[in-house]
N, C-alpha and C. Protein backbone atom coordinates (compact mmCIF):
# COMPACT_ATOMS: atom_id res chain seq x y z
N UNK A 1 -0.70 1.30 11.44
CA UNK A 1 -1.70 1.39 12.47
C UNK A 1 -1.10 0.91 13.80
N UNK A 2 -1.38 1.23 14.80
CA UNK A 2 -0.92 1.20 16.17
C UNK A 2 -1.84 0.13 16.87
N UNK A 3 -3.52 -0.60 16.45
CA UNK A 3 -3.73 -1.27 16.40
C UNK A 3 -2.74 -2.42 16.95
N UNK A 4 -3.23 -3.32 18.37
CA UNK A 4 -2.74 -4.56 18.29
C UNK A 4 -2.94 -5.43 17.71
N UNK A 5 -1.54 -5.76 17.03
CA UNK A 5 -1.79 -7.26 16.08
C UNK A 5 -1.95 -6.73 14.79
N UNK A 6 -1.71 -5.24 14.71
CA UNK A 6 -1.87 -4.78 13.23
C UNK A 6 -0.92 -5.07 12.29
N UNK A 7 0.24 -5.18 12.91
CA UNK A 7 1.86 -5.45 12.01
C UNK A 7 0.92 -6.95 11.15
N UNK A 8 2.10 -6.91 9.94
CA UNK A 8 1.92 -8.43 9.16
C UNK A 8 3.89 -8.74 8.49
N UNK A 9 3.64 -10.31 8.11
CA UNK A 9 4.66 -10.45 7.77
C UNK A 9 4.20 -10.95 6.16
N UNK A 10 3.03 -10.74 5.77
CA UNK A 10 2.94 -11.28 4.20
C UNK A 10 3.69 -10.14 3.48
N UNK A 11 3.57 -10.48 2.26
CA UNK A 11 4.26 -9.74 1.01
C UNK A 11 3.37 -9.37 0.45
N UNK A 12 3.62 -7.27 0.46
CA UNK A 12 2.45 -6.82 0.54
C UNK A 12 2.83 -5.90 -1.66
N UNK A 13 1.72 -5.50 -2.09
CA UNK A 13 1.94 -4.56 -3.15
C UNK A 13 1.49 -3.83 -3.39
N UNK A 14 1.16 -2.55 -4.47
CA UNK A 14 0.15 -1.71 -4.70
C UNK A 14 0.40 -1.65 -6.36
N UNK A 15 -0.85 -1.08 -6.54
CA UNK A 15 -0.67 -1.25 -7.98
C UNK A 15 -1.62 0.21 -8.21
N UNK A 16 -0.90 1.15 -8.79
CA UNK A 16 -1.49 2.73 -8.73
C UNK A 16 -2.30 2.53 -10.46
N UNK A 17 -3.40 3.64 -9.82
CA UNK A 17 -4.18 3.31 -11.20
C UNK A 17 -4.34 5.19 -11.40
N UNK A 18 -4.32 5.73 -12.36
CA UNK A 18 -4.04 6.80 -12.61
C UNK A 18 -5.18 7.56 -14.34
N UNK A 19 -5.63 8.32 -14.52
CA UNK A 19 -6.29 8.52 -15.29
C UNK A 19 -5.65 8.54 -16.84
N UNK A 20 -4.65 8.54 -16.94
CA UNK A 20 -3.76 7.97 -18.32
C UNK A 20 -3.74 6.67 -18.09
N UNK A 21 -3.18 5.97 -17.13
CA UNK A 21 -2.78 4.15 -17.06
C UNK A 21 -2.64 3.45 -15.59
N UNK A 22 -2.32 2.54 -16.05
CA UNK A 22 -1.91 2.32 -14.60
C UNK A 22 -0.52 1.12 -14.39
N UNK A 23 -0.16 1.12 -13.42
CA UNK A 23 1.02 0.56 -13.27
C UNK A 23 0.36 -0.98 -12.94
N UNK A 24 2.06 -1.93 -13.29
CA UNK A 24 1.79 -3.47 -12.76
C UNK A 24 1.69 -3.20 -11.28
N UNK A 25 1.65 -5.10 -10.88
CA UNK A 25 1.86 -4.69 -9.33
C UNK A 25 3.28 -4.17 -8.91
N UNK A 26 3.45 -3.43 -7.49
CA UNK A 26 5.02 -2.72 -7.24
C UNK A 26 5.31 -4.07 -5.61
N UNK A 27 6.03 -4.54 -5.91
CA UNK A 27 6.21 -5.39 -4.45
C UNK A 27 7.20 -4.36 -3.60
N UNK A 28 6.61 -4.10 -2.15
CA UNK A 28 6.72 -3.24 -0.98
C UNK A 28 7.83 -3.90 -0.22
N UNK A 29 8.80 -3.76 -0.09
CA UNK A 29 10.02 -4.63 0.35
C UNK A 29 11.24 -3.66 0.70
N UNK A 30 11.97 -3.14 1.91
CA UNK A 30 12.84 -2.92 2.20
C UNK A 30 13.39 -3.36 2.89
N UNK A 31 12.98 -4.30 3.85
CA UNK A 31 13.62 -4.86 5.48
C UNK A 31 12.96 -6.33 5.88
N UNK A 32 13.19 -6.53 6.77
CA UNK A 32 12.70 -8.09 7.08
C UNK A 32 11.25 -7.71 7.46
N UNK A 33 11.52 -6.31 8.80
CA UNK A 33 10.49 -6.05 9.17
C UNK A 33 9.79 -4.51 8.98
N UNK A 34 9.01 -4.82 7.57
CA UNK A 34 8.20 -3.75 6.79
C UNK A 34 6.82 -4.53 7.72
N UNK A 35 6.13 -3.41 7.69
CA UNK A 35 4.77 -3.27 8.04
C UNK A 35 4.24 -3.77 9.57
N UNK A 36 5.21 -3.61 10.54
CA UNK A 36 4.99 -3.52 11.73
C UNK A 36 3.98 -2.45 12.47
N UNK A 37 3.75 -3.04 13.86
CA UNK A 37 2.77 -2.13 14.38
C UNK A 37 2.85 -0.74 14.73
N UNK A 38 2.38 0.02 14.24
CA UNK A 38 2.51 1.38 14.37
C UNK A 38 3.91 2.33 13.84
N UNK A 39 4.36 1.34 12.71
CA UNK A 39 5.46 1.59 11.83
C UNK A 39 4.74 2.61 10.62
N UNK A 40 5.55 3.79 10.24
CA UNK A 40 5.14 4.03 9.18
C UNK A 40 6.44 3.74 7.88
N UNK A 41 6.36 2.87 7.10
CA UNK A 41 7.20 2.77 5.82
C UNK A 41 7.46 3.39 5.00
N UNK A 42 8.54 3.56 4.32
CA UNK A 42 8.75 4.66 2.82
C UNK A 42 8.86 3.46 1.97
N UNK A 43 8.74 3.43 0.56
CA UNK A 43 9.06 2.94 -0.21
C UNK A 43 9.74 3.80 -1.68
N UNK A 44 10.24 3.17 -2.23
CA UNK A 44 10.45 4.35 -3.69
C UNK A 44 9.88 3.09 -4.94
N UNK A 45 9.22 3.61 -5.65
CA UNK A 45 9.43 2.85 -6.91
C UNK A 45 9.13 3.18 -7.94
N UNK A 46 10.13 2.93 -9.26
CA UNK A 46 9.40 3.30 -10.68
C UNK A 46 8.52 2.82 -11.14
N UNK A 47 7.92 3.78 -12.00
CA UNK A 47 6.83 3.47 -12.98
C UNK A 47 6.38 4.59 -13.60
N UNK A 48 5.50 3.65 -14.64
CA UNK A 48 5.57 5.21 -15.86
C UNK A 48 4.27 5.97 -15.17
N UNK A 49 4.25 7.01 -16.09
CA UNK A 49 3.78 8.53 -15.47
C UNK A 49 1.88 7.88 -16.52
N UNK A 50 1.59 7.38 -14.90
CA UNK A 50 -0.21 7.42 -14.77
C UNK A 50 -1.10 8.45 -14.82
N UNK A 51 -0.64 9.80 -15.08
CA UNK A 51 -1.39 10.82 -14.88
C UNK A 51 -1.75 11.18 -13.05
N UNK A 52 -2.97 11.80 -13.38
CA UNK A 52 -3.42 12.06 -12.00
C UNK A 52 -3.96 10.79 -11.19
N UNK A 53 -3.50 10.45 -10.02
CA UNK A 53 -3.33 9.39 -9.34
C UNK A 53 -5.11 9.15 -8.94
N UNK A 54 -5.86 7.93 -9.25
CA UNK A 54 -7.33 8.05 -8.59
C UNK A 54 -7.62 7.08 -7.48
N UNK A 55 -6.71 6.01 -7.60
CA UNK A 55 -6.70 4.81 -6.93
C UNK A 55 -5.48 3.95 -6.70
N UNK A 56 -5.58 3.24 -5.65
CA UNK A 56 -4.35 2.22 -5.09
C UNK A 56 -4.86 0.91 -4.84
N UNK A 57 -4.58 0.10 -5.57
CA UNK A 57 -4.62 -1.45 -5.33
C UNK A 57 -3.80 -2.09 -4.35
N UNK A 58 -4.20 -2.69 -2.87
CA UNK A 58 -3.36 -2.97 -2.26
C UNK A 58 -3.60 -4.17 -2.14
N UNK A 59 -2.31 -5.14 -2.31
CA UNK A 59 -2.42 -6.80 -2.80
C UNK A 59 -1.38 -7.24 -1.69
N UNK A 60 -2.45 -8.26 -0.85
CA UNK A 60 -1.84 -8.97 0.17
C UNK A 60 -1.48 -10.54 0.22
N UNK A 61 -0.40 -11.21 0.27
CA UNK A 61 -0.61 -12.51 0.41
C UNK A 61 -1.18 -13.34 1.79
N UNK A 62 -1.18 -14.71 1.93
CA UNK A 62 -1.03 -15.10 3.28
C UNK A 62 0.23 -15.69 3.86
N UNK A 63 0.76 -15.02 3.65
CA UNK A 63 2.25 -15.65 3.98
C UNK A 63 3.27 -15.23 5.52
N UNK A 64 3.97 -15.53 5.78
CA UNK A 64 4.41 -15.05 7.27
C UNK A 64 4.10 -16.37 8.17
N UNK A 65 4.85 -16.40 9.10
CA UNK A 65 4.53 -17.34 10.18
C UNK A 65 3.39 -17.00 11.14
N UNK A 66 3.85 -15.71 11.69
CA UNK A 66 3.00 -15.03 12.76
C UNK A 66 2.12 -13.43 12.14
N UNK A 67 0.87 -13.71 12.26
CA UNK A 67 0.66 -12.00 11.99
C UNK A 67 0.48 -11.99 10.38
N UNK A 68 -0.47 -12.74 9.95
CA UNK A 68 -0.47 -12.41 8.33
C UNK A 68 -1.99 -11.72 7.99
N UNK A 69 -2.29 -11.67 8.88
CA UNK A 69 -3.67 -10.46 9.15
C UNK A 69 -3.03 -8.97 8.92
N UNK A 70 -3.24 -7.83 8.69
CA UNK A 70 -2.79 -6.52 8.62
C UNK A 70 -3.69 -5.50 8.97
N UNK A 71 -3.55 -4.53 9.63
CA UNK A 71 -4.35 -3.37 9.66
C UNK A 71 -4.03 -2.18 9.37
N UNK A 72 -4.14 -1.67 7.95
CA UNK A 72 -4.23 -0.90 7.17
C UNK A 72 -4.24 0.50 7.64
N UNK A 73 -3.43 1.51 8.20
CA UNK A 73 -4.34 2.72 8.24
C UNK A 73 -4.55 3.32 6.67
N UNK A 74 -3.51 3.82 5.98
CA UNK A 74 -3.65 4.58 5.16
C UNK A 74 -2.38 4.74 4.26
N UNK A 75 -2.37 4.43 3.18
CA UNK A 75 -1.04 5.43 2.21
C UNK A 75 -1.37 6.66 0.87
N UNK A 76 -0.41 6.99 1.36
CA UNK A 76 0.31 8.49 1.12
C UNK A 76 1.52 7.83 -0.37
N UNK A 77 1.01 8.55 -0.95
CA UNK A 77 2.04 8.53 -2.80
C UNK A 77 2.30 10.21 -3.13
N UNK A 78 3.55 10.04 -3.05
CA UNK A 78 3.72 11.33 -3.74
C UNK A 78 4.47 11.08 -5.42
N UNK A 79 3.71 11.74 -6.22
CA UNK A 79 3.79 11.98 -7.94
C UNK A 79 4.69 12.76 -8.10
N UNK A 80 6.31 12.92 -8.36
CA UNK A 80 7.51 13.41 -8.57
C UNK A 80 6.89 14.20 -10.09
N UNK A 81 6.38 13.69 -10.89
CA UNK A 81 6.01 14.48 -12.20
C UNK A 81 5.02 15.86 -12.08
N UNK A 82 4.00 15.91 -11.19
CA UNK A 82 3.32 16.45 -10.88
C UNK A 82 3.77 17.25 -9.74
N UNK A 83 4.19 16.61 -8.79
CA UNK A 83 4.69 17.61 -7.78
C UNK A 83 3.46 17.32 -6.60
N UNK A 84 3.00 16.48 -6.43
CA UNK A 84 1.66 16.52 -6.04
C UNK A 84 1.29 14.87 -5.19
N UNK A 85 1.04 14.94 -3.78
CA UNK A 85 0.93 14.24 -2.86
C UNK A 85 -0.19 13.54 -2.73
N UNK A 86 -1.04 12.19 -2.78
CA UNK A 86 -2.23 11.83 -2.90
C UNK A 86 -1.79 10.98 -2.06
N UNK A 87 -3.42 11.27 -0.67
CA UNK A 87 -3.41 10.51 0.61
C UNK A 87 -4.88 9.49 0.15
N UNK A 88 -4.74 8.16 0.89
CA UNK A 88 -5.67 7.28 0.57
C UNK A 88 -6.24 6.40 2.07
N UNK A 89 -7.45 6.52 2.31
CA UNK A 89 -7.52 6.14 3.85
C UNK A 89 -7.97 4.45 3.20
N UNK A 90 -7.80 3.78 4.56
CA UNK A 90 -8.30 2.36 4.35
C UNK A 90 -8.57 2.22 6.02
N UNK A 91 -8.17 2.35 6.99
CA UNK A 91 -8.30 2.10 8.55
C UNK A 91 -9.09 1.18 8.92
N UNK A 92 -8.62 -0.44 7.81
CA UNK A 92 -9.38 -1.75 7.94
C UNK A 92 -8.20 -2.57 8.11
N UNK A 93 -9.30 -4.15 8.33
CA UNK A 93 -8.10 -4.98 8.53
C UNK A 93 -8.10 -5.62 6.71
N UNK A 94 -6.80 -6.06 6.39
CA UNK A 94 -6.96 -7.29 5.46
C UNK A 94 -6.26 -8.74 5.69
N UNK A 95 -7.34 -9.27 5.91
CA UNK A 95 -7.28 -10.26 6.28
C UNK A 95 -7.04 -11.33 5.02
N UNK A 96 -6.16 -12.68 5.38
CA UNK A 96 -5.94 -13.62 4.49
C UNK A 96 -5.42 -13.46 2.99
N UNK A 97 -5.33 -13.89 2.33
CA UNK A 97 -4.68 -13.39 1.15
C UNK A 97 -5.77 -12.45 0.33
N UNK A 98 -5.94 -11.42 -0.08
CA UNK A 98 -6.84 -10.22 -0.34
C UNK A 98 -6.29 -9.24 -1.25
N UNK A 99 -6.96 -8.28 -1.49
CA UNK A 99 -7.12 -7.12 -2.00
C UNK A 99 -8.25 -6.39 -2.03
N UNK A 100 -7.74 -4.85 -1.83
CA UNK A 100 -8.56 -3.96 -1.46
C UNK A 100 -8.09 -2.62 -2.52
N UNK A 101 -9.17 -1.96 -3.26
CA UNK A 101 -9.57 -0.84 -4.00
C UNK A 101 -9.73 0.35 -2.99
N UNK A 102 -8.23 1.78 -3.01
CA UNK A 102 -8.97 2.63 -1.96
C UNK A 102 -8.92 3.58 -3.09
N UNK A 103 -9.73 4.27 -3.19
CA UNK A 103 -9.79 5.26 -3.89
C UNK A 103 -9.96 6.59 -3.34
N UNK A 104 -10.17 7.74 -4.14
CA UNK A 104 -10.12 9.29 -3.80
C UNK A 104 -8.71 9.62 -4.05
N UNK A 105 -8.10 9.86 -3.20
CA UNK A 105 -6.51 10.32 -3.02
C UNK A 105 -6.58 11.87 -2.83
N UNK A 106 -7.50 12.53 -2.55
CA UNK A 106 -7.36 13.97 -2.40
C UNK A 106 -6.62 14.40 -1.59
């Protein structure tokens, strides 16, 4: 989000929930500075094959010096088994150590 003050420095995760299963949490980590303002991130990570994707668990700590507030626009998972891209809006803040349920993914 482009949002001021949207960047965070906590340690962020998702945890995909899928109509076969669902995965543990995945910790979001490539760089010092992941999830800056108006940054968009890639991540890669394994996990076993959840079926059709319905939901994303996004798990925030409070951690960071500056900026451990976040403002969320939205993630995007693409399913390598399927072939098949599921977008998930959130365009909130999460604040303090949290978690948030986005569901749909159409």
């Amino acid at each position: 989000s482009d949002i001021r003050g949207a960047g965070t420095d906590s340690n962020v995760s998702v945890e995909l929930h899928g109509d076969k299963d669902k995965t543990g949490a995945l910790r979001l980590d490539t760089s010092v500075n992941n999830f800056e303002r108006g940054a968009k991130d890639l991540f890669k990570a394994k996990a076993q094959d959840v079926g059709e994707l319905q939901a994303v668990v996004v798990r925030k700590d409070n951690s960071g010096v500056l900026g451990a507030d976040w403002h969320l626009q939205s993630i995007e998972v693409w399913h390598p088994e399927l072939k098949k891209r599921y977008f998930f809006m959130c365009n909130d803040w999460l604040a303090g150590a949290c978690e948030r349920k986005l569901e749909g993914g159409k």
